[in-house]
C-alpha atoms as a PDB file:
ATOM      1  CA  UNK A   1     100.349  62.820 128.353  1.00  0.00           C
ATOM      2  CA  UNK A   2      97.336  60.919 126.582  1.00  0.00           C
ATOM      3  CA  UNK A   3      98.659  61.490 123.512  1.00  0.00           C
ATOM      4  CA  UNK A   4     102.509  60.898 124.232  1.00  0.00           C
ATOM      5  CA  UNK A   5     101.495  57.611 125.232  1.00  0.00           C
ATOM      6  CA  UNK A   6      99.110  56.945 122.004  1.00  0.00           C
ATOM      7  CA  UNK A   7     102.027  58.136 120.134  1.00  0.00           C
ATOM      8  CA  UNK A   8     104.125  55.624 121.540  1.00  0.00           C
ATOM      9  CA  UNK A   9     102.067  52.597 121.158  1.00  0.00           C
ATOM     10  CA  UNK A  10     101.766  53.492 117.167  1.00  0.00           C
ATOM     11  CA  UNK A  11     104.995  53.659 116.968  1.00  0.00           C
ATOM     12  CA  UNK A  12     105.704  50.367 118.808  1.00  0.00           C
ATOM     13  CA  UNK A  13     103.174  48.772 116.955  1.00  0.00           C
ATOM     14  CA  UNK A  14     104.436  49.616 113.225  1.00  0.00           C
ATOM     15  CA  UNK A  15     107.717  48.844 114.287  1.00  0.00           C
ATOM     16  CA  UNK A  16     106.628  45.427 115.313  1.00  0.00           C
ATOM     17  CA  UNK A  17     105.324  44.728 112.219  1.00  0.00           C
ATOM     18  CA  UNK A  18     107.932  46.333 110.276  1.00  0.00           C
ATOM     19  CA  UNK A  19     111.108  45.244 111.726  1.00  0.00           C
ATOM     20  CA  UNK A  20     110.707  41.645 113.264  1.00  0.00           C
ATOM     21  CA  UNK A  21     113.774  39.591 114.070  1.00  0.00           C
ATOM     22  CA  UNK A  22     113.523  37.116 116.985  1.00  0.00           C
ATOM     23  CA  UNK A  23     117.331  37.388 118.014  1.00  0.00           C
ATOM     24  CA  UNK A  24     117.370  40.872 118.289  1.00  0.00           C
ATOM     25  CA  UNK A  25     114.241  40.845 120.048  1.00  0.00           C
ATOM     26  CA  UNK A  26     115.282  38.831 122.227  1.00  0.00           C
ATOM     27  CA  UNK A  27     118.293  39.690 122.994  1.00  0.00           C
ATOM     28  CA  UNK A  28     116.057  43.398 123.474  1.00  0.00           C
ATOM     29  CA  UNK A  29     113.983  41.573 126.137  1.00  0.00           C
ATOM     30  CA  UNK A  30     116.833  40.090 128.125  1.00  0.00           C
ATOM     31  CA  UNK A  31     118.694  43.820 128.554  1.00  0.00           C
ATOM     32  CA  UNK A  32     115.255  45.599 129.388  1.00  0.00           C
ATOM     33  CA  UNK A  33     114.738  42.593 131.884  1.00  0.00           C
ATOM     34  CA  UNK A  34     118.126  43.064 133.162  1.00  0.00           C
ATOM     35  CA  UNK A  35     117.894  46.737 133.836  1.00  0.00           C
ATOM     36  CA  UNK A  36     114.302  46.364 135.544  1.00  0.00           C
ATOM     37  CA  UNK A  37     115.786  43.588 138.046  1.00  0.00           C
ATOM     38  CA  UNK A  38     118.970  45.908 138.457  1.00  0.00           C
ATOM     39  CA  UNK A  39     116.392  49.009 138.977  1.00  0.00           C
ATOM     40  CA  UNK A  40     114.059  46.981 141.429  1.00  0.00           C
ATOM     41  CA  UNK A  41     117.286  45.905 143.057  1.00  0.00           C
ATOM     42  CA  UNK A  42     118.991  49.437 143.546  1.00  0.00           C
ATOM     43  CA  UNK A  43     115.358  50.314 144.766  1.00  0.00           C
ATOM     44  CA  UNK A  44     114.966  47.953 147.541  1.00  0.00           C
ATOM     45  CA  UNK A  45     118.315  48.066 149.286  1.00  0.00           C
ATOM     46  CA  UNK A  46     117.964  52.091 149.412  1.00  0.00           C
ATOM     47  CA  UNK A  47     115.457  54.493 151.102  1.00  0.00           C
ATOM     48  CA  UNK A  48     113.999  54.916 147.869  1.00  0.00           C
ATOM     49  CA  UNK A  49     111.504  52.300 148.287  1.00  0.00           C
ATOM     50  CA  UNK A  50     108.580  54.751 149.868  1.00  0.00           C
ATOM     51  CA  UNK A  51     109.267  57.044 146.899  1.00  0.00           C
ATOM     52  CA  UNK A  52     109.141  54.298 144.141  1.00  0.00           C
ATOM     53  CA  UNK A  53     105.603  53.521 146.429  1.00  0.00           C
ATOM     54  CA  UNK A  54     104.225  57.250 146.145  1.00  0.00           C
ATOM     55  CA  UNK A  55     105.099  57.088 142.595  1.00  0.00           C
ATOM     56  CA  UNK A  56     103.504  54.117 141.499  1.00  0.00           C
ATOM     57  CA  UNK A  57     100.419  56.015 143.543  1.00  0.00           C
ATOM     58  CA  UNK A  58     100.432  58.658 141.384  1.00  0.00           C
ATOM     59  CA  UNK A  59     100.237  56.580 138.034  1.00  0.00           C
ATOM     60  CA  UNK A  60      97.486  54.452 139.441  1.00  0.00           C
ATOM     61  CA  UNK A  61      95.553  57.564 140.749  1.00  0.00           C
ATOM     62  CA  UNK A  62      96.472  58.814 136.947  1.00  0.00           C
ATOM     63  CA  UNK A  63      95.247  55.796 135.252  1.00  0.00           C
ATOM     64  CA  UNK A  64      91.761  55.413 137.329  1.00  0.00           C
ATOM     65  CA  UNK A  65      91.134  59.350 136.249  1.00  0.00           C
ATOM     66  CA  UNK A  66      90.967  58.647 132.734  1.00  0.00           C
ATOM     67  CA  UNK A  67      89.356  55.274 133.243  1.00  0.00           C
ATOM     68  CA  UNK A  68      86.757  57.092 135.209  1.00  0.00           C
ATOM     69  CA  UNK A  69      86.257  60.029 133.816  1.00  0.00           C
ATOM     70  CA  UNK A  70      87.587  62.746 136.208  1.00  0.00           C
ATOM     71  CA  UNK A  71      89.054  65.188 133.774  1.00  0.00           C
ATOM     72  CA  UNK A  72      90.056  67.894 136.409  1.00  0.00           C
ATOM     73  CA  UNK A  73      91.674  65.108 138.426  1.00  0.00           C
ATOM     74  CA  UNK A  74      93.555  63.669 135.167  1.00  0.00           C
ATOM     75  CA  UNK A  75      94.664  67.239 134.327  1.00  0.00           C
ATOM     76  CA  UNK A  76      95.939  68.121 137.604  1.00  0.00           C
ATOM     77  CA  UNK A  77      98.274  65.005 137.872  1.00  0.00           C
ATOM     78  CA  UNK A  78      98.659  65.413 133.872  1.00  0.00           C
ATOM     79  CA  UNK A  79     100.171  68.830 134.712  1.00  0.00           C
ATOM     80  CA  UNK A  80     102.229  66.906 137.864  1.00  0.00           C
ATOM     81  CA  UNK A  81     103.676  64.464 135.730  1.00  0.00           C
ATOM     82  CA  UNK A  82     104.917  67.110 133.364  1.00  0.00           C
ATOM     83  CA  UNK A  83     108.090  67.694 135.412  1.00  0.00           C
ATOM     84  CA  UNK A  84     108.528  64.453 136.523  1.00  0.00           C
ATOM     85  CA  UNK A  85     111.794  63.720 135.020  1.00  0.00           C
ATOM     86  CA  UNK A  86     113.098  66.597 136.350  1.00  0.00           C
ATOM     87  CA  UNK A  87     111.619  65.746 139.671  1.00  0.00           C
ATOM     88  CA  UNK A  88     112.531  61.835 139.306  1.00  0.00           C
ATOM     89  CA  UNK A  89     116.392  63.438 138.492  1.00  0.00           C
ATOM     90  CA  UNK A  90     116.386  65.954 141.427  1.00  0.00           C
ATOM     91  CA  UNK A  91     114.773  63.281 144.208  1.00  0.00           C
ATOM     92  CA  UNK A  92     117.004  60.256 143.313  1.00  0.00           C
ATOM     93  CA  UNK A  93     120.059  61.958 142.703  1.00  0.00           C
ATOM     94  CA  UNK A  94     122.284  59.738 144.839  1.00  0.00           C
ATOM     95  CA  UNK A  95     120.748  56.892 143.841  1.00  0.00           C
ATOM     96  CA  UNK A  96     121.550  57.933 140.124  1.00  0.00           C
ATOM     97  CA  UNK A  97     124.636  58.991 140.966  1.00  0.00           C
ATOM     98  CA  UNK A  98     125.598  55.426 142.864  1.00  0.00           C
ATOM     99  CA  UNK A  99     123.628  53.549 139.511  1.00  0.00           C
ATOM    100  CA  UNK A 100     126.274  55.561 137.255  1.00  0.00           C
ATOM    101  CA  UNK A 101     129.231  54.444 139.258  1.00  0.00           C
ATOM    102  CA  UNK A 102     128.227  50.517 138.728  1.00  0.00           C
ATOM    103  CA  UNK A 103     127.829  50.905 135.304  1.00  0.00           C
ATOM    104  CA  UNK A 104     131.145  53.042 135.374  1.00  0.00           C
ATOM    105  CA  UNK A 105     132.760  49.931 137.909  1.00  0.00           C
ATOM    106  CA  UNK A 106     131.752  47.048 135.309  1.00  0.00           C
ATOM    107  CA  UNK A 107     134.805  45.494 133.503  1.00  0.00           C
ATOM    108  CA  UNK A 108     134.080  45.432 129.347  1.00  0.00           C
ATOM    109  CA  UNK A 109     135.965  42.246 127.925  1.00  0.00           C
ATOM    110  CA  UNK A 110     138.880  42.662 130.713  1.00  0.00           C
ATOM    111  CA  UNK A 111     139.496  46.425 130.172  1.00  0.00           C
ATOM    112  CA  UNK A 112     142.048  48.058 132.487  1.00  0.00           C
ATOM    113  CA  UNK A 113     141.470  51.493 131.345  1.00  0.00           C
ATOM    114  CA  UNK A 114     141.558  53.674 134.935  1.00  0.00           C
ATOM    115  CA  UNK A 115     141.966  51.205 136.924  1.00  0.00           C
ATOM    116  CA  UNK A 116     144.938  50.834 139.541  1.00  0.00           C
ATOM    117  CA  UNK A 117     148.050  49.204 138.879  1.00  0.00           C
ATOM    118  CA  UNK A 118     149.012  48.554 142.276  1.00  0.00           C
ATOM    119  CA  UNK A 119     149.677  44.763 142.922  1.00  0.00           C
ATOM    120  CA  UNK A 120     147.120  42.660 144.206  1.00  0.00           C
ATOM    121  CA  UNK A 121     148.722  40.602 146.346  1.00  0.00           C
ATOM    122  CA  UNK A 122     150.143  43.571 148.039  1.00  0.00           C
ATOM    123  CA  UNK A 123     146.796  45.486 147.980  1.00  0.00           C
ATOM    124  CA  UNK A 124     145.447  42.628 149.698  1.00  0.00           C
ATOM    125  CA  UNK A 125     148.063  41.870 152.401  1.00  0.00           C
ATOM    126  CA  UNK A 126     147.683  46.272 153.323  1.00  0.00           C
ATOM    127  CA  UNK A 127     144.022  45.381 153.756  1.00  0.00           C
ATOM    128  CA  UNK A 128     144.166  42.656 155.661  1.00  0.00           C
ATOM    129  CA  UNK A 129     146.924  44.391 157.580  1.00  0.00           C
ATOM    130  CA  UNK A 130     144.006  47.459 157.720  1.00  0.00           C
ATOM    131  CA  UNK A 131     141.483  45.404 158.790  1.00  0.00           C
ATOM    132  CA  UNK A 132     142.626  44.024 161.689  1.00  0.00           C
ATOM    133  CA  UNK A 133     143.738  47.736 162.793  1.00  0.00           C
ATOM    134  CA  UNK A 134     140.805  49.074 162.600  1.00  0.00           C
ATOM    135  CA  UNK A 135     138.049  46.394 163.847  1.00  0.00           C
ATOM    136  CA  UNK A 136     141.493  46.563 167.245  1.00  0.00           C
ATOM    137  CA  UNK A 137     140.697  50.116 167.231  1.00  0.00           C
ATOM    138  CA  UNK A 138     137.192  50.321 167.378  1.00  0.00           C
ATOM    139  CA  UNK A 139     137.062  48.075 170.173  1.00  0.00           C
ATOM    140  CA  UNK A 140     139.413  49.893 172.039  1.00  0.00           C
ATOM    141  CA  UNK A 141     137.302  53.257 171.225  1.00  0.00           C
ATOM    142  CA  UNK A 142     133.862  51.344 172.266  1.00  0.00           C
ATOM    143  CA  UNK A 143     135.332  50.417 175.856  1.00  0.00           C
ATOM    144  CA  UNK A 144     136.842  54.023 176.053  1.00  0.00           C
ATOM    145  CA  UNK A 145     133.515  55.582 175.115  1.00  0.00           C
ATOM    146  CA  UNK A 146     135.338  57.835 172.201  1.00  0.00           C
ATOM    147  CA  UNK A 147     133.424  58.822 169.206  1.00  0.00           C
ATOM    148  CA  UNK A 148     135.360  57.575 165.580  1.00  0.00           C
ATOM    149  CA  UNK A 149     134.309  57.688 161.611  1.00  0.00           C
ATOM    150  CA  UNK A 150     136.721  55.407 159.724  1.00  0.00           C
ATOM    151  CA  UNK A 151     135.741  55.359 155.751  1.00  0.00           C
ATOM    152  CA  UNK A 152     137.474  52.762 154.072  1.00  0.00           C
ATOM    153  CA  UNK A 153     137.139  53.706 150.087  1.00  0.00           C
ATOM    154  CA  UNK A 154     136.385  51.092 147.494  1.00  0.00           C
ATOM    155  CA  UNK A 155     135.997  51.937 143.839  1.00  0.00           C
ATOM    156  CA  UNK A 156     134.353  55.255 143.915  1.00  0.00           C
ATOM    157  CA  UNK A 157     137.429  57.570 144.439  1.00  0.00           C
ATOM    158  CA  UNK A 158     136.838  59.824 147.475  1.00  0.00           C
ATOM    159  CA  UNK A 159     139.794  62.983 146.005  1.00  0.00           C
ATOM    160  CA  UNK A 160     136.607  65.203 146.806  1.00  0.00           C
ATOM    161  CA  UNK A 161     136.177  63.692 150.368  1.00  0.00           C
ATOM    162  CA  UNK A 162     139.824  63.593 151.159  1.00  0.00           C
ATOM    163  CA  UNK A 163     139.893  67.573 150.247  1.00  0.00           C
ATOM    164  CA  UNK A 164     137.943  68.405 152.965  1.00  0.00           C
ATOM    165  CA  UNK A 165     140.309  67.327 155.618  1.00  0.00           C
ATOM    166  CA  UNK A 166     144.174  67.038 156.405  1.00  0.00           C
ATOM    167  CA  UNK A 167     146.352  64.360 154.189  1.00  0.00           C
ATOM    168  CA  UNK A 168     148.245  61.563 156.313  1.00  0.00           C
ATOM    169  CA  UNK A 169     149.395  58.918 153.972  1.00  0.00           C
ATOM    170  CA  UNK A 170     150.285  57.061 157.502  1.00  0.00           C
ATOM    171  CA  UNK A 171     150.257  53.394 157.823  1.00  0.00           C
ATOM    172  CA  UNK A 172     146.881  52.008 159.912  1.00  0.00           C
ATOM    173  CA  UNK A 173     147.625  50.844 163.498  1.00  0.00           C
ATOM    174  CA  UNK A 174     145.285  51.201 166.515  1.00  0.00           C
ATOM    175  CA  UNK A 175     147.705  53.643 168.034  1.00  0.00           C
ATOM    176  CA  UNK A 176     147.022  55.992 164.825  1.00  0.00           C
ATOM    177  CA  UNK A 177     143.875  55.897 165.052  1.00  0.00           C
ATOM    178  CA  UNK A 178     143.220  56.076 168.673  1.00  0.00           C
ATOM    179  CA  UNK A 179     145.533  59.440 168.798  1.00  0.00           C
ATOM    180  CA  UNK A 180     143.480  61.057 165.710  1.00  0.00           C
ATOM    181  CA  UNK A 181     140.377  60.108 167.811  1.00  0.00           C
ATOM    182  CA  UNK A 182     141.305  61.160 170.974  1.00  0.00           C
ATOM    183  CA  UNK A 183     138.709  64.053 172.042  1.00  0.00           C
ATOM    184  CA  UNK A 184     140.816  67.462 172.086  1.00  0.00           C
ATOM    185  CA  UNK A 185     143.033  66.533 169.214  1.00  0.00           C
ATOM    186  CA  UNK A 186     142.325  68.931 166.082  1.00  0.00           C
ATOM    187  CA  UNK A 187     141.160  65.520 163.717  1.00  0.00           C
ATOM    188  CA  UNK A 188     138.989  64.136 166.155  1.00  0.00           C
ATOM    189  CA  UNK A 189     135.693  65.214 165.148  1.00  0.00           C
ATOM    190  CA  UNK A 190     136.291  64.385 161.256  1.00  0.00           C
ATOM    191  CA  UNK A 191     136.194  61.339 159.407  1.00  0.00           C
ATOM    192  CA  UNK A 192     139.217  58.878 158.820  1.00  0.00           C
ATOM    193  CA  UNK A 193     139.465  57.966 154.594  1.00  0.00           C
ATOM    194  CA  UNK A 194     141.535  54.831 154.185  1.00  0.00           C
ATOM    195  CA  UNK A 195     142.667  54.023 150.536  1.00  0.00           C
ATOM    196  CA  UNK A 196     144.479  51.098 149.775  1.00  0.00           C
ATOM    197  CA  UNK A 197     145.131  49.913 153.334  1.00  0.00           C
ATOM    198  CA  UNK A 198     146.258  53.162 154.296  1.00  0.00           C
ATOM    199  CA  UNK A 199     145.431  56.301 156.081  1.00  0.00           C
ATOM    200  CA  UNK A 200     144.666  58.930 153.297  1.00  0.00           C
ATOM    201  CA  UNK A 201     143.801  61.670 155.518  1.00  0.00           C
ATOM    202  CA  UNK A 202     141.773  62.918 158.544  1.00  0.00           C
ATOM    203  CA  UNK A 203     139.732  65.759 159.682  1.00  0.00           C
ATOM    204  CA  UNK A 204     137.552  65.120 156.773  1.00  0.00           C
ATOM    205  CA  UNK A 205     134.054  66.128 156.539  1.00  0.00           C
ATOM    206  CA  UNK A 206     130.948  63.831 155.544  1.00  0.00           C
ATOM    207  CA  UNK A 207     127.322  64.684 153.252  1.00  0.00           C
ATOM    208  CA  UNK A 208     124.874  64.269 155.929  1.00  0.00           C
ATOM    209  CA  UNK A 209     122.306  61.447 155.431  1.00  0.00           C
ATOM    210  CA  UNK A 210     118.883  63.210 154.987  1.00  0.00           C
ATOM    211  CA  UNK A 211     116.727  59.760 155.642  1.00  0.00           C
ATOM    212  CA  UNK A 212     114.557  60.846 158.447  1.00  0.00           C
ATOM    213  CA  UNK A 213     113.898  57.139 159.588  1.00  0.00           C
ATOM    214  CA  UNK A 214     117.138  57.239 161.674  1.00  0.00           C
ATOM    215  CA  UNK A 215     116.233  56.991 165.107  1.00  0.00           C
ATOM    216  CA  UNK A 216     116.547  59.815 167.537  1.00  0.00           C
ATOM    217  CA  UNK A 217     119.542  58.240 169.467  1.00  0.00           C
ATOM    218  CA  UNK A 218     121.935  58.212 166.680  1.00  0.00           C
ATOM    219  CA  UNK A 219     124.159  61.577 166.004  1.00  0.00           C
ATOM    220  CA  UNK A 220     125.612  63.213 163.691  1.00  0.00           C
ATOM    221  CA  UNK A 221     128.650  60.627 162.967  1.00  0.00           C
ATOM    222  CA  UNK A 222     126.148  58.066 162.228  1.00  0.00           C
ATOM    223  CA  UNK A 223     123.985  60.167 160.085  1.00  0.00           C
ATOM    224  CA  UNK A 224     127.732  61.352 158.271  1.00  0.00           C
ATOM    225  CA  UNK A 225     128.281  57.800 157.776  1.00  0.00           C
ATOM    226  CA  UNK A 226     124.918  56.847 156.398  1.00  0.00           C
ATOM    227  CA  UNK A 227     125.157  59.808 153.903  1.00  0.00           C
ATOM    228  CA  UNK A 228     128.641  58.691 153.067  1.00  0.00           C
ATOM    229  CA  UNK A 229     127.752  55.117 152.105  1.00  0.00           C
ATOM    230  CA  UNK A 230     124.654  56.548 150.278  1.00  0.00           C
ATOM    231  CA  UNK A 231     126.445  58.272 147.684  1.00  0.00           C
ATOM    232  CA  UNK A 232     129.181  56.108 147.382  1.00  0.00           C
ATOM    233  CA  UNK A 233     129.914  52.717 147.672  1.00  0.00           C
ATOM    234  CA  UNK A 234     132.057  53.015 150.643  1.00  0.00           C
ATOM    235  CA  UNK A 235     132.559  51.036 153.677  1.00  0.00           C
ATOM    236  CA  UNK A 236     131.722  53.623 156.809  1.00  0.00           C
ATOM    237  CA  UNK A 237     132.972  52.513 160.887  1.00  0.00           C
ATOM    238  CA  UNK A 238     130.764  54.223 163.334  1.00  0.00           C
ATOM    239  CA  UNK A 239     131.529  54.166 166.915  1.00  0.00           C
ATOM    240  CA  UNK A 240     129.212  55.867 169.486  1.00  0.00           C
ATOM    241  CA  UNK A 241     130.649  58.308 171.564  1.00  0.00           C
ATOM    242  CA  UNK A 242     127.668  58.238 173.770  1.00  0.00           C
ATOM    243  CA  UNK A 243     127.069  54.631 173.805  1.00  0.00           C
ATOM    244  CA  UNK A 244     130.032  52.981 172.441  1.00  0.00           C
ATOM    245  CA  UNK A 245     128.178  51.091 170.043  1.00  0.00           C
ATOM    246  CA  UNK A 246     130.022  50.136 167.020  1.00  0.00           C
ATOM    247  CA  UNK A 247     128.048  50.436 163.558  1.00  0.00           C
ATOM    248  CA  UNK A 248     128.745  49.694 159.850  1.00  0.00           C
ATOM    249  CA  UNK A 249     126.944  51.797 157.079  1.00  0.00           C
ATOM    250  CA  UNK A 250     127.108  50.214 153.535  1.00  0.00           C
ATOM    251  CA  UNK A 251     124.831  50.904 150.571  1.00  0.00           C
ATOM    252  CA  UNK A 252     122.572  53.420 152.525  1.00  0.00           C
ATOM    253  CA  UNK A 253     122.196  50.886 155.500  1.00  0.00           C
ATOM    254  CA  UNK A 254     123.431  50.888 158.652  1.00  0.00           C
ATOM    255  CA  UNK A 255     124.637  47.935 160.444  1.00  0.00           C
ATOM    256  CA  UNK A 256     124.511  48.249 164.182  1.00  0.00           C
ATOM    257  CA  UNK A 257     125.559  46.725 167.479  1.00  0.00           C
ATOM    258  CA  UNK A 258     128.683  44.420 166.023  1.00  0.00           C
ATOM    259  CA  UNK A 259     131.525  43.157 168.144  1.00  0.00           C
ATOM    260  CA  UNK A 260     134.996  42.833 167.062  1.00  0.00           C
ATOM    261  CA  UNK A 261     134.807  39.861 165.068  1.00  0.00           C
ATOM    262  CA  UNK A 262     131.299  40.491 163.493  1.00  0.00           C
ATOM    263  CA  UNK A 263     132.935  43.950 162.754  1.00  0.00           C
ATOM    264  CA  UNK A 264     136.089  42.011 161.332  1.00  0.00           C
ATOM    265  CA  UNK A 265     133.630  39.158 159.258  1.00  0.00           C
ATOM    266  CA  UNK A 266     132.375  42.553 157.190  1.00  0.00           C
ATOM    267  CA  UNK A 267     134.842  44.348 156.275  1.00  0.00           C
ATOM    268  CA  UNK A 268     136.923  41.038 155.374  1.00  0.00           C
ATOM    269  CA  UNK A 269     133.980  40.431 152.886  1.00  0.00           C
ATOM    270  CA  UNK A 270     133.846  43.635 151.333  1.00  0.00           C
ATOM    271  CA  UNK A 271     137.557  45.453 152.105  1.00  0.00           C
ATOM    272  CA  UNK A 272     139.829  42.064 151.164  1.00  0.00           C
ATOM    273  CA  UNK A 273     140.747  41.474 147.396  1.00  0.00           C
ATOM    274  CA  UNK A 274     140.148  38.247 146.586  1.00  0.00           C
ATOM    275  CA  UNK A 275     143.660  35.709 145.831  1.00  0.00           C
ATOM    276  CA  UNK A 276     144.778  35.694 142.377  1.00  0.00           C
ATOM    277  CA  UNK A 277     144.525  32.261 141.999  1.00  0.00           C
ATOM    278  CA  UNK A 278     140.944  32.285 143.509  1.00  0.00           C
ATOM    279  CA  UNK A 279     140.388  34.645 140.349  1.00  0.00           C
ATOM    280  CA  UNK A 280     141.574  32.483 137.817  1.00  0.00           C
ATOM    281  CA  UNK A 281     139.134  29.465 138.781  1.00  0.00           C
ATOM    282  CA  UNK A 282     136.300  29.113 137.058  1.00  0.00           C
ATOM    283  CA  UNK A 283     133.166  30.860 139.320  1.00  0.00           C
ATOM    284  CA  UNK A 284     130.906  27.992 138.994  1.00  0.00           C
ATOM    285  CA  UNK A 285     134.295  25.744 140.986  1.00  0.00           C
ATOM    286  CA  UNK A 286     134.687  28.534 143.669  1.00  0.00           C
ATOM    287  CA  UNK A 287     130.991  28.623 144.108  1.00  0.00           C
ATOM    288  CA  UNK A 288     130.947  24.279 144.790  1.00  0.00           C
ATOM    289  CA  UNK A 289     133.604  24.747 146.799  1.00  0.00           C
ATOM    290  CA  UNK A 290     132.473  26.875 149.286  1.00  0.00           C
ATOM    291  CA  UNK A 291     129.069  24.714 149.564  1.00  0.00           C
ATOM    292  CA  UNK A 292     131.643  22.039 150.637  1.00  0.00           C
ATOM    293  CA  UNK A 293     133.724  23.578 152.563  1.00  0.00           C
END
């Protein structure tokens, strides 16, 4: 490892001196700054934060056995660090997985390339419509004590998800849903996939959350819904069966003890497709006039 990192700094060094051009350099600084702040950023909102600690542990433990001396020490986490890539890949594989999707998500000078062509000022009116439906119907499920797991897909495509359980393609009302929840019926212990304002399918099955801070009182719905919105970027419903309290799990985190119309504020944020003439202002106009508004 000593010497991989020697071999480095040469490297770096010569090609400093070799191949100096302040525009590409720092237009080199900018993207590595970039993908640190991104990196940190993916870090903190996820459980990944006590890893990235016991990490950054290990180098410093590294670093004060050479400094010090301690050659058995410095070998030992030498021979650690060896697989650590591996490790790194094996440990954060959601969190990769989720990073690849953004990168996938970001629009290159206005491509279109696999993106839907559905209309957006339908796609938005379904979602509104779908909102409304389901923040009615969780409300409705809270009061009546019944147990529901409504994921409402965004840009990463859930075909795998949607497999695992029986295709609807119904329209959203709280009727539907409350039926498909009722206990005894065949979907009710699946999860609900809504894609584009509609009901894709129920009776679907959920990756299990493995963070072991969730507390004791939460089930396995909320820990499906937590795993769901860990490796995807997916907007997960929760409602208690036992307690009736209604949660939202986004990004790895769940949300919990919202009423209707925090329940509705959420999803309207993250669900609802911005206006098409609210895209075509400039961002720095939209930004002002929301400060004024």
């Amino acid at each position: 490892m000593t010497e991989q990192l020697q071999s480095i700094w040469y490297n770096f060094i010569l090609n400093v001196k070799g191949n100096f051009n302040p525009i590409v350099d720092l237009l080199d600084i900018l993207v590595v700054t970039f993908l640190i702040y991104e990196a940190i950023s993916l870090v903190r909102q996820t459980r990944t934060a006590q890893l990235a600690k016991g990490i950054i542990a290990v180098l410093l433990a590294y670093a004060v056995a050479n400094l010090l001396g301690m050659r058995t020490l410095a070998w030992l986490i030498n021979s650690i660090m060896s697989f650590g890539i591996i490790a790194l890949v094996v440990v954060f594989q959601p969190e990769l997985r989720r990073a690849l999707e953004q990168v996938g998500r970001t629009s290159l000078f206005g491509m279109q390339l696999f993106k839907s062509k559905a209309d957006p000022g339908d796609l938005r009116a379904k979602w509104q419509s779908a909102i409304v439906a389901v923040c009615d119907s969780a409300e409705q499920l809270a009061d009546s004590r019944t147990g529901a797991l409504v994921v409402l897909e965004r840009r990463t495509n859930l075909s795998e998800i949607i497999k695992t359980g029986t295709v609807l393609n119904a329209d959203i009302t709280p009727e539907m849903l409350g039926t498909i929840f009722y206990e005894g019926t065949p979907l009710h212990d699946g999860a609900v996939v809504v894609r584009d304002g509609r009901i894709e399918a129920a009776g679907c099955f959920l990756p299990l959350s493995n963070n072991l801070e969730i507390g004791k009182d939460m089930g396995t719905r909320h820990r499906a819904a937590l795993g769901m919105s860990e490796n995807s970027d997916a907007v997960v419903v929760v409602v208690s069966e036992e307690t009736g309290i209604i949660s939202l799990a986004k990004n790895g985190v769940l949300i919990r003890r919202l009423d209707r119309q925090n329940l509705f504020n959420l999803l309207e944020g993250d669900m609802v497709p911005p206006a098409v003439e609210e895209k075509k202002r400039p961002f720095w106009r939209r930004k002002h006039e929301k400060q004024h508004e």
